[in-house]
Each structure stands twice: as structure tokens, then as C-alpha cells.
Protein backbone atom coordinates (compact mmCIF):
# COMPACT_ATOMS: atom_id res chain seq x y z
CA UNK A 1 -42.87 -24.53 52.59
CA UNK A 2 -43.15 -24.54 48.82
CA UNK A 3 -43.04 -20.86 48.90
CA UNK A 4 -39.65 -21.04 51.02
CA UNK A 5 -38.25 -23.20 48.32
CA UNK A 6 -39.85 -21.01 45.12
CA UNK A 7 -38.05 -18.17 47.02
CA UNK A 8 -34.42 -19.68 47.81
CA UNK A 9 -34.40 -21.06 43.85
CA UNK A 10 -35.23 -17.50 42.54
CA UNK A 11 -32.48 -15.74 44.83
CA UNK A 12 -30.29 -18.57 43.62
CA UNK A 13 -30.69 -17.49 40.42
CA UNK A 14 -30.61 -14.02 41.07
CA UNK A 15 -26.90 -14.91 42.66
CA UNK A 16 -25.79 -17.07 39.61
CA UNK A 17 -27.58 -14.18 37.37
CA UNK A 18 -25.28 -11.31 38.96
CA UNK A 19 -22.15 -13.21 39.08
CA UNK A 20 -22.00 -13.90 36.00
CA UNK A 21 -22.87 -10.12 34.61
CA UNK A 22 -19.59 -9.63 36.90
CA UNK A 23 -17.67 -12.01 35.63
CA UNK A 24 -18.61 -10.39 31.89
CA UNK A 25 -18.15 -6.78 33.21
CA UNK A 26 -14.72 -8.00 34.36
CA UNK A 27 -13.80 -9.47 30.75
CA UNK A 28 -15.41 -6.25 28.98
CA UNK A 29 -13.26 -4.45 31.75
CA UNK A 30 -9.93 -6.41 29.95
CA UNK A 31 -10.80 -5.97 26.41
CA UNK A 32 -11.49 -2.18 26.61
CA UNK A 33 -7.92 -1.88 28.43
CA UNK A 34 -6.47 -3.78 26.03
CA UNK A 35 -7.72 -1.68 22.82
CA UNK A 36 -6.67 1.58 24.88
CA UNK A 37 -2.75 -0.09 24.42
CA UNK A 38 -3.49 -0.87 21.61
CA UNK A 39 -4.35 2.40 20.51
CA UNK A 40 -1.91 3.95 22.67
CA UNK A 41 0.43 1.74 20.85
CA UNK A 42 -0.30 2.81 17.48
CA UNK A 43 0.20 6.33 17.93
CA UNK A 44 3.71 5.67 18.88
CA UNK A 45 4.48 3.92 16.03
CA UNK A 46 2.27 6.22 13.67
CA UNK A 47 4.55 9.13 15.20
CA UNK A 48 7.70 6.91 15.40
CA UNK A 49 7.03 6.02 11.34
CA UNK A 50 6.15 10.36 10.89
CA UNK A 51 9.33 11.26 12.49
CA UNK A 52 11.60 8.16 9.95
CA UNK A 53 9.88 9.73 6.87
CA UNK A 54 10.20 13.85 7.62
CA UNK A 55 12.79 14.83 5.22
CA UNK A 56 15.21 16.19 7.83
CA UNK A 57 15.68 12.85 8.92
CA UNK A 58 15.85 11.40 5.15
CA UNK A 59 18.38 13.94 4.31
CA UNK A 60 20.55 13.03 7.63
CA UNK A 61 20.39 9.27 6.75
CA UNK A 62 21.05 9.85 3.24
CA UNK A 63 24.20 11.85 4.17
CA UNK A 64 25.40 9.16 6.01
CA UNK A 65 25.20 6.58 3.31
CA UNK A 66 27.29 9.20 0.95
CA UNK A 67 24.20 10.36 -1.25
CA UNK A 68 24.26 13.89 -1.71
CA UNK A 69 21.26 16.55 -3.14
CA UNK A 70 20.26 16.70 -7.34
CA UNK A 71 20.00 20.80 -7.49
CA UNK A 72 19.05 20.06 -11.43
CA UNK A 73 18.14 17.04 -13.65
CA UNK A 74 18.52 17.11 -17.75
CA UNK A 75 16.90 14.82 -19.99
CA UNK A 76 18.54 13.53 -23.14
CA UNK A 77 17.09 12.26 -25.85
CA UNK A 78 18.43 9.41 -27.25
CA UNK A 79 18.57 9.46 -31.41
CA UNK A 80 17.22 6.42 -32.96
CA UNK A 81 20.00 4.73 -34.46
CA UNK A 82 21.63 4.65 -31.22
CA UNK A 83 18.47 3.58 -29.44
CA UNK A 84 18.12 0.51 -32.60
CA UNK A 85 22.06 -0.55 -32.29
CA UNK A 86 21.49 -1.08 -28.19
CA UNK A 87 18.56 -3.19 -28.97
CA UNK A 88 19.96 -5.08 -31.23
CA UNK A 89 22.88 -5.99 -29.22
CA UNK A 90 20.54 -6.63 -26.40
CA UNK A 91 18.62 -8.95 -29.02
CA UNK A 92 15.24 -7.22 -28.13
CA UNK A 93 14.30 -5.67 -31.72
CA UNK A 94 10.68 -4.39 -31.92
CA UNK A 95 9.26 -5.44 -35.67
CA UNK A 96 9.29 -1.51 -36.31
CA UNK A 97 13.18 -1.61 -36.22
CA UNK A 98 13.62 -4.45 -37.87
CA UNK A 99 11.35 -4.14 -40.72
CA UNK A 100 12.19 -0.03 -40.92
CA UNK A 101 9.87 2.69 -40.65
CA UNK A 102 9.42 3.23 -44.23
CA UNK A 103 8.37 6.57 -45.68
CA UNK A 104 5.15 8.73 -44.07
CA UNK A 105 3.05 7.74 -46.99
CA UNK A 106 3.26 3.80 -46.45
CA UNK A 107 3.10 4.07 -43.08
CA UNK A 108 -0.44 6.53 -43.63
CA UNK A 109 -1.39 3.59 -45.89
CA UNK A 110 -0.52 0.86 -43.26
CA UNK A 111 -3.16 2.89 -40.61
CA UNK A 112 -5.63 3.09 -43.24
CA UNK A 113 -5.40 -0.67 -44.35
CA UNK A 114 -5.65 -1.75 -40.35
CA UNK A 115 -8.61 0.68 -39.64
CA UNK A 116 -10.61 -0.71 -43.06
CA UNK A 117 -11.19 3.67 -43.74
CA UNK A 118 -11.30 4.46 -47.51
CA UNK A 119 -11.17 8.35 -46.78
């Protein structure tokens, strides 16, 4: 008798043991679907995103928003009394401007004094 009920406990268990690895394969089952859309998911937009930035497309959408192609840029320099007269008017003066350069020599003595070199 004991043995009948030693026996009907351990397939009991057994039972309980293999639903539950079920019930887990089930929810693994759901998760690994779910990262597959995921991924899936991703790729579209990773393509979608490649396909907005190619520079056909830029230059379409660009077009239609009235910009048009620089063949050619130039740089101009700026002299420095212009570049001083904006920033005064601006009212942002760097000490440079408004003290003056001064000639090469005091500004070579200047670097020397700030440096502590005698040579």
C-alpha cells in the first residue's frame, strides 16, 4: 500500500514536473517569436531610414523645398578693421581689440614675460 502511494506521489510530480516545462516551452515559444518581429521590424526601418538618407532622395526633397546644388564655394577673408568695427557694434570686443595689438616686439616681450623665459 505504501508503495502504491510512494508511486502515485512521484507520477504526480512527474505530471506537475512536465506541465510546467510546457507551460515554459510555450512562453520561450512567445518570446523567441516576438524578437524575430522585432528583428524583422528593424530591418524595415534600418532600410526605410537607408532609402530617406541616399542622396537621390535628398536631392529630390531638397528640390522640392527650392534648394538648388553649390557647384563651387569661395572663402573670404575678412580684414581686421572690418572684423573689430562688427564687434564693436555687437559690443563683444576681445581685450586684443580693445587694448590694440601693439608692435611685434611688445607683443614678443608680452610671451616672454607670461612664459618667465629670459632667452
Amino acid at each position: 500500500m505504501a508503495v502504491i502511494i510512494i508511486l502515485t506521489v512521484f507520477l504526480g510530480g512527474v505530471v506537475a514536473l512536465r506541465t510546467y516545462m510546457a507551460q515554459q516551452q510555450m512562453r520561450l515559444d512567445t518570446i523567441s517569436r516576438d524578437i524575430e518581429r522585432s528583428r524583422n521590424y528593424f530591418d524595415e526601418l534600418r532600410a526605410a531610414r537607408a532609402e530617406l538618407q541616399s542622396p537621390s532622395v535628398l536631392l529630390q526633397k531638397a528640390r522640392i523645398i527650392g534648394m538648388v546644388p553649390v557647384w563651387g564655394t569661395k572663402v573670404l577673408e575678412i580684414p581686421a578693421d572690418v572684423a573689430a568695427e562688427v564687434a564693436a557694434t555687437v559690443g563683444k570686443v576681445d581685450v586684443d581689440v580693445a587694448i590694440g595689438a601693439g608692435s611685434p616686439l611688445e607683443e614678443f616681450g608680452k610671451v616672454k614675460a607670461k612664459t618667465g623665459s629670459t632667452r
